[in-house]
N, C-alpha and C. Protein backbone atom coordinates (compact mmCIF):
# COMPACT_ATOMS: atom_id res chain seq x y z
N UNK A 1 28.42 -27.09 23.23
CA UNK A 1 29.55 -27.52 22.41
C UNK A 1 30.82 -27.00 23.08
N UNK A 2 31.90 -28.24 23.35
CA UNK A 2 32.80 -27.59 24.19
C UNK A 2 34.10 -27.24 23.08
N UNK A 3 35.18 -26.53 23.47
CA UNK A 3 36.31 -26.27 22.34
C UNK A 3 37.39 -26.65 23.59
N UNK A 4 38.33 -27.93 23.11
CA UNK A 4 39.27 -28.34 23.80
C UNK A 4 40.64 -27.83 23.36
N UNK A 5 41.22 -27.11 24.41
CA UNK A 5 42.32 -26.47 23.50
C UNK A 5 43.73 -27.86 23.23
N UNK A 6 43.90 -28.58 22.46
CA UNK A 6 44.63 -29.28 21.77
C UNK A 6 46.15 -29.07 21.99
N UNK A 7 46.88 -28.84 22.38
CA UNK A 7 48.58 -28.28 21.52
C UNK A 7 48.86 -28.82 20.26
N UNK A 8 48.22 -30.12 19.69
CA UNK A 8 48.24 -30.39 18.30
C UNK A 8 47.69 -29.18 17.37
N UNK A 9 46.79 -28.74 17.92
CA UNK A 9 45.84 -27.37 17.19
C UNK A 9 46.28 -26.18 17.42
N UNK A 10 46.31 -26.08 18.74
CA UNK A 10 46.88 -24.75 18.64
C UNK A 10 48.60 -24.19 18.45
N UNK A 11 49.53 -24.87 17.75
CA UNK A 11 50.30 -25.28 17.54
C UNK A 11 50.47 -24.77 16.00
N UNK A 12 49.06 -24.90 15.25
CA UNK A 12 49.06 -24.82 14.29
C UNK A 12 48.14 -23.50 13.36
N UNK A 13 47.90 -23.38 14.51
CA UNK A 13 47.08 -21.74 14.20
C UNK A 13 48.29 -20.56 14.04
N UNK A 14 47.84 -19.85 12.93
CA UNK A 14 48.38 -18.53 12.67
C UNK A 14 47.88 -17.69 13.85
N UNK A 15 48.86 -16.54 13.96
CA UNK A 15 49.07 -15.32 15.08
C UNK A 15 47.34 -14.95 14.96
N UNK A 16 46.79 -14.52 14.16
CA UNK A 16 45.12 -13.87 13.53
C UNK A 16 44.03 -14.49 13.99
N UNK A 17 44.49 -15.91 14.29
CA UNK A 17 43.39 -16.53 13.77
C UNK A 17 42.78 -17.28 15.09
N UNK A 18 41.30 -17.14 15.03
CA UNK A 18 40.74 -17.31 16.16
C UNK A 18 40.12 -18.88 16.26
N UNK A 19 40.31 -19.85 17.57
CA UNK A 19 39.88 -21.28 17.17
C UNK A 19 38.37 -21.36 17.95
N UNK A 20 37.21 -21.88 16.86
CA UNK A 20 36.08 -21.92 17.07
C UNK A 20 35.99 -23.19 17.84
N UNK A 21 36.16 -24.16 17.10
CA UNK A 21 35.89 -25.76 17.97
C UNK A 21 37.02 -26.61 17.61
N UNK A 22 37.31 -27.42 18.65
CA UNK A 22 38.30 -28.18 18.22
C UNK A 22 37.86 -29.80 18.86
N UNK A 23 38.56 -31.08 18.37
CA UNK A 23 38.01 -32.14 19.00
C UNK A 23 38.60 -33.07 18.44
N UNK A 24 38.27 -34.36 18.74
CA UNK A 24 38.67 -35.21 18.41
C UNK A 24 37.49 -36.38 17.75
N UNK A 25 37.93 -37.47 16.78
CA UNK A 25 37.07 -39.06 16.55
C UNK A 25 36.71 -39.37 17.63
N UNK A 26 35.41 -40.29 17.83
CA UNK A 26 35.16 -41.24 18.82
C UNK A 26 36.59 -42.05 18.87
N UNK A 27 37.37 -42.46 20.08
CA UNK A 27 38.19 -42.79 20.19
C UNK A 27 37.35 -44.48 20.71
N UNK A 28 38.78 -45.46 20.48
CA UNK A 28 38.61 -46.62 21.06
C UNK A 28 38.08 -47.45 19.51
N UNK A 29 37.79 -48.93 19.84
CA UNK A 29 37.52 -49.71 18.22
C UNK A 29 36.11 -49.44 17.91
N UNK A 30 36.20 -49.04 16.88
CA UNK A 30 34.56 -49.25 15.73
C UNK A 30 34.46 -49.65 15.34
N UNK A 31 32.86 -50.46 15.25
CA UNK A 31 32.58 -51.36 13.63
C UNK A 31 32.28 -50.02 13.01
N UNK A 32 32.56 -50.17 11.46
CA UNK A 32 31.95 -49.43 10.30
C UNK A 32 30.66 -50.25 9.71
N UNK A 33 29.77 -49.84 9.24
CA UNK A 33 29.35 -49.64 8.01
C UNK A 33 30.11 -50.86 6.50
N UNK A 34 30.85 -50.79 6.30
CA UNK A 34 32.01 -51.58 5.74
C UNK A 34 32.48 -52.44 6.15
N UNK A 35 32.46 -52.70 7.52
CA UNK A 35 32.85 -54.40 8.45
C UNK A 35 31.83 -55.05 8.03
N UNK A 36 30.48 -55.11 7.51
CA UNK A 36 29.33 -56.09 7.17
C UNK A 36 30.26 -56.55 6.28
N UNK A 37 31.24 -56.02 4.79
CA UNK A 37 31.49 -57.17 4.04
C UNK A 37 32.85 -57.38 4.49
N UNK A 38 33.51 -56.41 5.38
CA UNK A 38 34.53 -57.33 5.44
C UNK A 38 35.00 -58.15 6.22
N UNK A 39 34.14 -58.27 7.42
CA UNK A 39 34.71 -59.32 8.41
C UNK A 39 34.18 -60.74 8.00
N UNK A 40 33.25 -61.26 7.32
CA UNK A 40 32.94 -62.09 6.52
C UNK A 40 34.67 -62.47 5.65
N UNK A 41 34.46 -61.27 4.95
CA UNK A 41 35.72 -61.46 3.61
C UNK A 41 37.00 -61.84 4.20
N UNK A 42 37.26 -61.25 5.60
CA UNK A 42 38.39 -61.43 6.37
C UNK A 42 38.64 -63.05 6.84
N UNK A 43 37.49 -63.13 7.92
CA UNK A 43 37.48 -64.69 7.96
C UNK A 43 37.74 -65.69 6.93
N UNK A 44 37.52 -65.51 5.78
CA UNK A 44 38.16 -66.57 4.92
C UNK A 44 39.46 -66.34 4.49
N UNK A 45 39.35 -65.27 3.88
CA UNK A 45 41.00 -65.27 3.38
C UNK A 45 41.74 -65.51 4.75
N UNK A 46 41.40 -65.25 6.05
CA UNK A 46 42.59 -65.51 7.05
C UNK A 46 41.91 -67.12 7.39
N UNK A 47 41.00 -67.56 7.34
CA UNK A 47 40.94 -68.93 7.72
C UNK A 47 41.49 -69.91 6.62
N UNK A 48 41.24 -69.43 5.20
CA UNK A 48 41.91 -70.07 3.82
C UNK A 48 43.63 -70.50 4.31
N UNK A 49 44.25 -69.09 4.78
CA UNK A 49 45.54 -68.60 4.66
C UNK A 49 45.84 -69.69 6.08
N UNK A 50 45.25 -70.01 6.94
CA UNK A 50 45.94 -70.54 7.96
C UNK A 50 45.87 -71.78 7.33
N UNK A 51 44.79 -72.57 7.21
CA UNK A 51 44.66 -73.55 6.43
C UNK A 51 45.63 -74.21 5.44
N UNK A 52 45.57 -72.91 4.81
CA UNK A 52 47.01 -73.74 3.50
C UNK A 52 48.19 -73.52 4.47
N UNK A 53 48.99 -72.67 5.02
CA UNK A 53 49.94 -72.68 5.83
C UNK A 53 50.23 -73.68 6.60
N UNK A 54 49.00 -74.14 7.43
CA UNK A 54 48.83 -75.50 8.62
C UNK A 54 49.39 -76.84 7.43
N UNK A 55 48.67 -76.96 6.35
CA UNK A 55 48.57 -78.04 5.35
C UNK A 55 50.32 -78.17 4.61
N UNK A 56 50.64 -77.08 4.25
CA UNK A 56 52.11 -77.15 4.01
C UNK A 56 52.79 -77.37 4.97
N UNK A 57 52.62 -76.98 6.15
CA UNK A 57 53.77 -77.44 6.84
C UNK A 57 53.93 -79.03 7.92
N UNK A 58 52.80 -79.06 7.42
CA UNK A 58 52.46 -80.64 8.12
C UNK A 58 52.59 -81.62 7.38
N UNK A 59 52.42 -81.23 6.27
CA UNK A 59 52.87 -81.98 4.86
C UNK A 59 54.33 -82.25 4.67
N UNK A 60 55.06 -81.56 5.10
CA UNK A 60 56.58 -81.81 5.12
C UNK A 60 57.01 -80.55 3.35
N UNK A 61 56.07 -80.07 3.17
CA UNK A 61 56.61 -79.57 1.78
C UNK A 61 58.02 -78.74 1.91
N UNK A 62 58.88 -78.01 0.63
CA UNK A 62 59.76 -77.28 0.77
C UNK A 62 59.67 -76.53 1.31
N UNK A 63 61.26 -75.98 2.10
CA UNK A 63 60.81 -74.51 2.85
C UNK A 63 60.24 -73.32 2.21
N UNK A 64 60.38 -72.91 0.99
CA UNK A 64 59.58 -72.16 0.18
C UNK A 64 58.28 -72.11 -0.13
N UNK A 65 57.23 -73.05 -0.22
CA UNK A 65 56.39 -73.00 -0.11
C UNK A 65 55.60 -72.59 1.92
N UNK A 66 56.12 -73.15 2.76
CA UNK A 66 56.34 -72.97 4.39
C UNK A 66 56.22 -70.84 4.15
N UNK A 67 57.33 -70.47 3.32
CA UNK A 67 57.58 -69.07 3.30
C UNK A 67 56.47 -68.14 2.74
N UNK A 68 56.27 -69.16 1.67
CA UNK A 68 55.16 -68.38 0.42
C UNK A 68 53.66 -68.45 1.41
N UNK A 69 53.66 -68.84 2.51
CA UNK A 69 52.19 -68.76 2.63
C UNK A 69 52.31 -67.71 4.34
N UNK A 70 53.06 -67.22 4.46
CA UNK A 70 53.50 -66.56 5.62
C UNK A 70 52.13 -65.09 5.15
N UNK A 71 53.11 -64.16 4.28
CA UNK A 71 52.28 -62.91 3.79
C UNK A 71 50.98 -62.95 4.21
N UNK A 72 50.26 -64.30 3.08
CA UNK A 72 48.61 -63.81 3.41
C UNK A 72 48.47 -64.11 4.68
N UNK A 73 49.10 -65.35 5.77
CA UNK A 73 48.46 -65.40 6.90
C UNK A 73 48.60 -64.17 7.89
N UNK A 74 50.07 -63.43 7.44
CA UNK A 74 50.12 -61.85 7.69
C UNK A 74 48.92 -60.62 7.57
N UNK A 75 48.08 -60.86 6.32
CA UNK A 75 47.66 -59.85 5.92
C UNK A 75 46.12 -60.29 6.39
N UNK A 76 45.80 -61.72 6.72
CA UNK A 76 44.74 -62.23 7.11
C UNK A 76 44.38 -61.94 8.51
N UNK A 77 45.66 -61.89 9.35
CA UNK A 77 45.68 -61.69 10.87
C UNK A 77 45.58 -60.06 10.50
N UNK A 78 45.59 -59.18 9.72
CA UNK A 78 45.32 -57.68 10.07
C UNK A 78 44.14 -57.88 9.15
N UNK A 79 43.70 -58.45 8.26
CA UNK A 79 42.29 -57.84 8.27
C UNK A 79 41.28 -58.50 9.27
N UNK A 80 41.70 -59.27 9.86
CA UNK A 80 40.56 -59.71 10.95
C UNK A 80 40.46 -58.99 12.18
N UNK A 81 41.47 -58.64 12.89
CA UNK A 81 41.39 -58.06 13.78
C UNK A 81 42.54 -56.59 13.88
N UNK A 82 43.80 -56.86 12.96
CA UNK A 82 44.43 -55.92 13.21
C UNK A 82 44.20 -54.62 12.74
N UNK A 83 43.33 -54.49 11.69
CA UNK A 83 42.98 -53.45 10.99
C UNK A 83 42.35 -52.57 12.51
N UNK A 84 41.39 -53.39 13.14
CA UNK A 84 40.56 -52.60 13.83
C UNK A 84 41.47 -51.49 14.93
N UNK A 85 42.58 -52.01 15.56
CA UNK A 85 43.41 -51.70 16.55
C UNK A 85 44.65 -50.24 16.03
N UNK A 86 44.49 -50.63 14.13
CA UNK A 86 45.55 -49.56 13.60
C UNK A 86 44.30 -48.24 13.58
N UNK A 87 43.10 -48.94 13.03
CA UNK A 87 42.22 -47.16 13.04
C UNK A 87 41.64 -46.62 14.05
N UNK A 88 41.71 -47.21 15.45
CA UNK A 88 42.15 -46.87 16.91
C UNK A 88 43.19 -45.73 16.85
N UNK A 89 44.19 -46.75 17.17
CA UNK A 89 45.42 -45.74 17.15
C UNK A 89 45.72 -44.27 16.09
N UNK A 90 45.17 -44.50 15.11
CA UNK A 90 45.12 -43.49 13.83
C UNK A 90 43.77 -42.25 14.52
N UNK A 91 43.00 -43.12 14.84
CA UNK A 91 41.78 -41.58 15.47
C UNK A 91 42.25 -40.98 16.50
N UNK A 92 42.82 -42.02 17.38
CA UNK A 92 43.53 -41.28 18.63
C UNK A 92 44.74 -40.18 18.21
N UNK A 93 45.55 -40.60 17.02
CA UNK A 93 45.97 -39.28 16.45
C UNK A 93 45.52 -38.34 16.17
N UNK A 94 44.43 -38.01 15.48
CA UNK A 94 43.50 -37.32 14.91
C UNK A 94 43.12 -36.46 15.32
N UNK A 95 43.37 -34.67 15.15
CA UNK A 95 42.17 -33.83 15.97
C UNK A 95 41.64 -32.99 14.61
N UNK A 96 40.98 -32.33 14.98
CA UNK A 96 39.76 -31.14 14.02
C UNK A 96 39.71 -30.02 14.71
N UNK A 97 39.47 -28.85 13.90
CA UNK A 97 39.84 -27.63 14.51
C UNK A 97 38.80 -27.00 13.26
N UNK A 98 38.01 -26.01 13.55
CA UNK A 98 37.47 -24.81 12.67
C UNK A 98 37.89 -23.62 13.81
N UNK A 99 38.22 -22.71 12.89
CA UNK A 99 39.20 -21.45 13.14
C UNK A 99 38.30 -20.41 12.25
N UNK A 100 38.55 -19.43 12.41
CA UNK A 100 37.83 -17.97 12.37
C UNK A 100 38.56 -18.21 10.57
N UNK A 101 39.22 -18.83 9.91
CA UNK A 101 39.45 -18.65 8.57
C UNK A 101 40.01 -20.26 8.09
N UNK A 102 39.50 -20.95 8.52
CA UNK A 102 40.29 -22.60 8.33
C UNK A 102 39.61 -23.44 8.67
N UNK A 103 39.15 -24.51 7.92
CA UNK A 103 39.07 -25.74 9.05
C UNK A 103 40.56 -27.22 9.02
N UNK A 104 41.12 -27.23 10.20
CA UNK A 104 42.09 -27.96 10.28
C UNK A 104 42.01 -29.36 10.48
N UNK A 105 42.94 -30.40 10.14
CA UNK A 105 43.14 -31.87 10.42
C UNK A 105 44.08 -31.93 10.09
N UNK A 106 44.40 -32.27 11.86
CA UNK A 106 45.95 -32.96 11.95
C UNK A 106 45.99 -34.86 12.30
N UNK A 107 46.79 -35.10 11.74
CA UNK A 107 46.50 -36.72 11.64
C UNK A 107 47.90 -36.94 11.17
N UNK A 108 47.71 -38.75 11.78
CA UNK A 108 49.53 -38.82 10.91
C UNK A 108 49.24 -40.32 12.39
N UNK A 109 50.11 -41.63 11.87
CA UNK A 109 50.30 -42.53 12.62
C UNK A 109 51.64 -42.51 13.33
N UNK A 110 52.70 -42.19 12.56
CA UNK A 110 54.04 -41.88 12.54
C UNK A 110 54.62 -40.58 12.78
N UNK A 111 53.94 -39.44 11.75
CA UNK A 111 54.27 -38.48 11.54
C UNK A 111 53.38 -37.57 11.87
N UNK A 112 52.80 -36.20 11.73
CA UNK A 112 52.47 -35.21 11.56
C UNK A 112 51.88 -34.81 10.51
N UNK A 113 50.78 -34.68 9.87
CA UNK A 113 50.04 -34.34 8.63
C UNK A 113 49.31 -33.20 9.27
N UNK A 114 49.31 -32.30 8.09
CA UNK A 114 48.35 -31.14 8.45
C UNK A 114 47.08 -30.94 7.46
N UNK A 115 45.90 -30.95 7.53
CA UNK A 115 45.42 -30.55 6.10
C UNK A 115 44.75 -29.66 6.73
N UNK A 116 44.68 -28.14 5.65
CA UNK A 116 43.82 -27.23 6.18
C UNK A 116 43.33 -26.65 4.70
N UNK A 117 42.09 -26.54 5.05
CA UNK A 117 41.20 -26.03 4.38
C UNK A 117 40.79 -24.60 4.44
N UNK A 118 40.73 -23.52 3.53
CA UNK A 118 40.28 -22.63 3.59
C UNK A 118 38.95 -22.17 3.70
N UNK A 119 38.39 -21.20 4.57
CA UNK A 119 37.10 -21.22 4.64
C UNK A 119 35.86 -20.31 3.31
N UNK A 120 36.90 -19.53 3.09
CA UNK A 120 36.68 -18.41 1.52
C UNK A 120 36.43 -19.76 0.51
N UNK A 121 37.33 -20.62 0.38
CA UNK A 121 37.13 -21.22 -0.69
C UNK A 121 36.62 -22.61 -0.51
N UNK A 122 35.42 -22.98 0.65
CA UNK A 122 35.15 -24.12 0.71
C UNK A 122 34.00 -24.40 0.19
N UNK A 123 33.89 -25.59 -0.77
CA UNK A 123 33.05 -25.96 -1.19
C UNK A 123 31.77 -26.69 -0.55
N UNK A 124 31.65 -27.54 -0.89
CA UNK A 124 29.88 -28.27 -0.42
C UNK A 124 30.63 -29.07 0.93
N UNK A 125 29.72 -29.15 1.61
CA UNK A 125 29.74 -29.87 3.24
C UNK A 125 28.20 -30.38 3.35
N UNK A 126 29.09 -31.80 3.87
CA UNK A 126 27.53 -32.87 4.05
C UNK A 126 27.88 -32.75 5.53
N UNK A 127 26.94 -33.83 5.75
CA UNK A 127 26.66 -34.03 7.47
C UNK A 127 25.94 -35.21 7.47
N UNK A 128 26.47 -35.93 8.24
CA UNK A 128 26.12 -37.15 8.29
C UNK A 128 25.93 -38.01 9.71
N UNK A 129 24.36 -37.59 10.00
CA UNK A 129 24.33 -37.56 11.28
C UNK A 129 23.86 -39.46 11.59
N UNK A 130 24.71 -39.87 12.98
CA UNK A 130 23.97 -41.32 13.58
C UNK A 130 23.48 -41.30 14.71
N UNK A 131 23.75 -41.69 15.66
CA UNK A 131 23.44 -42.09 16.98
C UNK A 131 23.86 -40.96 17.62
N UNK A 132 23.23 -40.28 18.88
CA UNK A 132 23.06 -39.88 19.59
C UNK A 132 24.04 -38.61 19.37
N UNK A 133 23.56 -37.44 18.17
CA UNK A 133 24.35 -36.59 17.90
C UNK A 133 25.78 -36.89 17.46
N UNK A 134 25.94 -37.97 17.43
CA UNK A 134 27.43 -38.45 16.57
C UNK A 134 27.05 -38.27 15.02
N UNK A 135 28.56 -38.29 14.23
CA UNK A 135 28.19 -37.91 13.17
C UNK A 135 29.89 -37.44 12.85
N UNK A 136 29.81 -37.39 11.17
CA UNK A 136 30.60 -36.92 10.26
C UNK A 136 30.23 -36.06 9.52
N UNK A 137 31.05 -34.81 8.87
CA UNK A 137 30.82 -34.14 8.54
C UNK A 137 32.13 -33.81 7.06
N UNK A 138 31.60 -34.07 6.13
CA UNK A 138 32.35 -34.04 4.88
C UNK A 138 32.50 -33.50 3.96
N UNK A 139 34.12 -32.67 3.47
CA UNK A 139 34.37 -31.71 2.94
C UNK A 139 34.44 -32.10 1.48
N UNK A 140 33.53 -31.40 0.61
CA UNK A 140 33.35 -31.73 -0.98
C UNK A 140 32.57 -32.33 -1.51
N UNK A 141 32.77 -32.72 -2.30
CA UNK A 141 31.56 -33.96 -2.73
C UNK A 141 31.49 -34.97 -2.77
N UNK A 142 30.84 -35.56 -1.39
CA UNK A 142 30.48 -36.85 -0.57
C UNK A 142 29.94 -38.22 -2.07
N UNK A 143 30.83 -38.90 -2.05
CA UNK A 143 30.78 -39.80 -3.13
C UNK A 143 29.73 -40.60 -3.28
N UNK A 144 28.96 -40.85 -1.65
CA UNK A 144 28.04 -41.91 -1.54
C UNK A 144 26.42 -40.83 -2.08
N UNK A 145 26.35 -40.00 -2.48
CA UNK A 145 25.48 -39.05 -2.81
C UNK A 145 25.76 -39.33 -4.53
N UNK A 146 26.62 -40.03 -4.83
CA UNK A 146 26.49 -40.10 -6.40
C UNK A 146 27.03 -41.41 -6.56
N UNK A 147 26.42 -42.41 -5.86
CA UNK A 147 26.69 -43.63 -6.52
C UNK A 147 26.36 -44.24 -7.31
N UNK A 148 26.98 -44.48 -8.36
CA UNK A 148 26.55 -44.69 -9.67
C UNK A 148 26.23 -43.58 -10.76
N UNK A 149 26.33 -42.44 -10.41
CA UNK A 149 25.99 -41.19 -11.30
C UNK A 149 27.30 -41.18 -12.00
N UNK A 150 28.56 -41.31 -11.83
CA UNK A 150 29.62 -41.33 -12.77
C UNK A 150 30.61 -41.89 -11.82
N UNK A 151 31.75 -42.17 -12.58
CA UNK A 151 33.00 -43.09 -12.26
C UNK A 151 33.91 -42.78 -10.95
N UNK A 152 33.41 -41.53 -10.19
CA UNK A 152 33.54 -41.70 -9.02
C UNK A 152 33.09 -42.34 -8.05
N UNK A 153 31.84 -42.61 -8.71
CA UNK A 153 30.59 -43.15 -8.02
C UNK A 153 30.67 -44.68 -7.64
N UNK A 154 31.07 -45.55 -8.63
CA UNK A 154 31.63 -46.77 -8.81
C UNK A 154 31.73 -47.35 -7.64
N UNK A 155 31.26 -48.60 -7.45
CA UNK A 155 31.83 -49.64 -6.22
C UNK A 155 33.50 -49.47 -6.41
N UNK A 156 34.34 -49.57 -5.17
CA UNK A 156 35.42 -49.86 -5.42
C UNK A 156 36.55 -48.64 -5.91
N UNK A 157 36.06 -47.95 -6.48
CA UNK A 157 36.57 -46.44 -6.89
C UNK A 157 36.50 -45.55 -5.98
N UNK A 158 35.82 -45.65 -4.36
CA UNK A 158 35.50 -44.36 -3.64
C UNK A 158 36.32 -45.57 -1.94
N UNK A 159 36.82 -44.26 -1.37
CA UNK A 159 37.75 -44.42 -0.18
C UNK A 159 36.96 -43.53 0.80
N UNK A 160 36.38 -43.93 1.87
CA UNK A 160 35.76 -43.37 2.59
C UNK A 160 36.85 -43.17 3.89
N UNK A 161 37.82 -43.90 4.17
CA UNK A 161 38.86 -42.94 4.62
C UNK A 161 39.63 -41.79 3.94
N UNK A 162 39.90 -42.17 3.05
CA UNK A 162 40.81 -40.71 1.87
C UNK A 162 39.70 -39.46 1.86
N UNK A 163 38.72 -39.76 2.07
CA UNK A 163 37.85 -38.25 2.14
C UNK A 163 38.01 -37.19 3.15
N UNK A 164 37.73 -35.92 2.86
CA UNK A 164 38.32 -34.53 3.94
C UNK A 164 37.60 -34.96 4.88
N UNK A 165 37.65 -35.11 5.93
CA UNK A 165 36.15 -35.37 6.72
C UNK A 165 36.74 -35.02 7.93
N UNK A 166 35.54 -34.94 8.90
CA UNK A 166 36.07 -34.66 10.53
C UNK A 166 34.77 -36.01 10.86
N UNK A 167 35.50 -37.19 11.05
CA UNK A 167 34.80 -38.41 11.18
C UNK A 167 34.36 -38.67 12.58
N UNK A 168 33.04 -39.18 12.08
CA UNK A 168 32.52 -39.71 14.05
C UNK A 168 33.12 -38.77 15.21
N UNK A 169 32.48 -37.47 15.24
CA UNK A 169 32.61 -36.49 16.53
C UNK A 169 31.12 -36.01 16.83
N UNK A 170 31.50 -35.90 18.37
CA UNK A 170 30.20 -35.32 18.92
C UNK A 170 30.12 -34.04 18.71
N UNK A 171 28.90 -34.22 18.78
CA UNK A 171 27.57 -32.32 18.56
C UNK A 171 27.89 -32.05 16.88
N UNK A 172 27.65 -33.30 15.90
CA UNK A 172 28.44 -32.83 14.58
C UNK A 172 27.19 -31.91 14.16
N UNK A 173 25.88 -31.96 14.46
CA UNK A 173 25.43 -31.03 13.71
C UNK A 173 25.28 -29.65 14.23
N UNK A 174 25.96 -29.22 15.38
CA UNK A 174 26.60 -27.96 15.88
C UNK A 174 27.55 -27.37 15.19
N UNK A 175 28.47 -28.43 14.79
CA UNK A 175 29.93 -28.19 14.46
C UNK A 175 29.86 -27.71 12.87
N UNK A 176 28.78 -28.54 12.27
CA UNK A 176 28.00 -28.63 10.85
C UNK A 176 27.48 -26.80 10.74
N UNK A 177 26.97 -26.58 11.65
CA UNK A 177 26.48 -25.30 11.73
C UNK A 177 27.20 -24.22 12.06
N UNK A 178 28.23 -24.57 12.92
CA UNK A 178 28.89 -23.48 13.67
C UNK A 178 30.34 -23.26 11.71
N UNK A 179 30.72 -24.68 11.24
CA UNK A 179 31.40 -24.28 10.32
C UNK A 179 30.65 -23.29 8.60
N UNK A 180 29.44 -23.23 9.08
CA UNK A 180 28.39 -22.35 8.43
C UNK A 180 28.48 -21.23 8.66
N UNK A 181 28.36 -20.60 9.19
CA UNK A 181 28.70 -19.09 10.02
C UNK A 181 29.79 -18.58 9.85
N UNK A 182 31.14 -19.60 10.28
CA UNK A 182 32.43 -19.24 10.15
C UNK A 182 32.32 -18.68 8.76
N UNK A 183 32.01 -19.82 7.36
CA UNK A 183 32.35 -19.64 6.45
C UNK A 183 31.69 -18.00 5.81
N UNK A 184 30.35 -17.89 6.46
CA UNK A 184 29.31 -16.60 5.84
C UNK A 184 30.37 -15.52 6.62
N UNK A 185 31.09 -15.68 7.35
CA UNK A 185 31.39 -14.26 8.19
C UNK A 185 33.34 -14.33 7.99
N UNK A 186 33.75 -15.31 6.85
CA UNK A 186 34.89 -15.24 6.13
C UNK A 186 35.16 -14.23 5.41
């Protein structure tokens, strides 16, 4: 397990504090898990959206209607392909850091976000291992472990980006382990 020293990370470490591993997302485009329903779902609403757009404006209709169909063919061209290219760029922001009293994530498309977690007060951690030692590793209580057990659980109610996570990195069940230790020797 290698520890890449970052300047995003170490940047952000207190004077004390010692950095165990640091890293980054699989960088470059991913399918998810979640592209099964939505590139289906995408193709229509963006093939619907070109469709009526093509049909109004060949039709000769008002310029307002020409206007009114702009948005979805907007929002159709990013869920088909543009989505994939923004959570590129968003991982390539992205690093992870566990520290002798922290685990860190810095992220931000625009800006700078910090979230750090304390290691005294961390709760439950999943691990969520795939292919070839890749894997996520998730801070709290992993929603897909209670689906349907209550209203978090819910289709549609749970954001698998909005979760603490250190997403798709290699050696996660090192990192899974090594943030085990940290926490017993907090």
């Amino acid at each position: 397990m290698t520890t890449n020293q970052f300047p995003q990370i170490t940047s952000k470490l207190f004077s004390h504090e010692r950095l165990l591993w640091s890293g980054q997302p699989r960088q470059g485009l991913m399918f998810q898990v979640t592209d099964l329903f939505m590139v289906p779902f995408s193709l229509l609403w963006g093939g619907f959206a070109l469709f009526w757009e093509y049909s109004v404006i060949t039709s000769g209709a008002p310029l307002f209607f020409c206007l009114w169909g702009i948005p979805f063919v907007l929002i159709g061209l990013h869920m088909i392909g543009g989505r994939f290219f923004l959570e590129a760029r968003q991982r390539a922001g992205t690093y992870y850091a566990v520290t002798s009293e922290r685990i860190l994530i810095v992220s931000g498309l625009f800006n700078s976000n910090l979230k750090s977690l304390d290691l005294k007060n961390l709760g439950e951690i999943s691990l969520v291992e795939a292919k070839e030692g890749e894997g996520s590793i998730v801070f709290g209580n992993n929603p897909l472990a209670t689906l349907f057990g209550g209203l978090s659980g819910l289709p549609g109610r749970m954001n698998m980006k909005t979760m603490t996570q250190f997403q798709s990195i290699a050696g996660a069940k090192q990192v899974f382990e090594l943030i085990h230790q940290a926490k017993r020797m907090a």
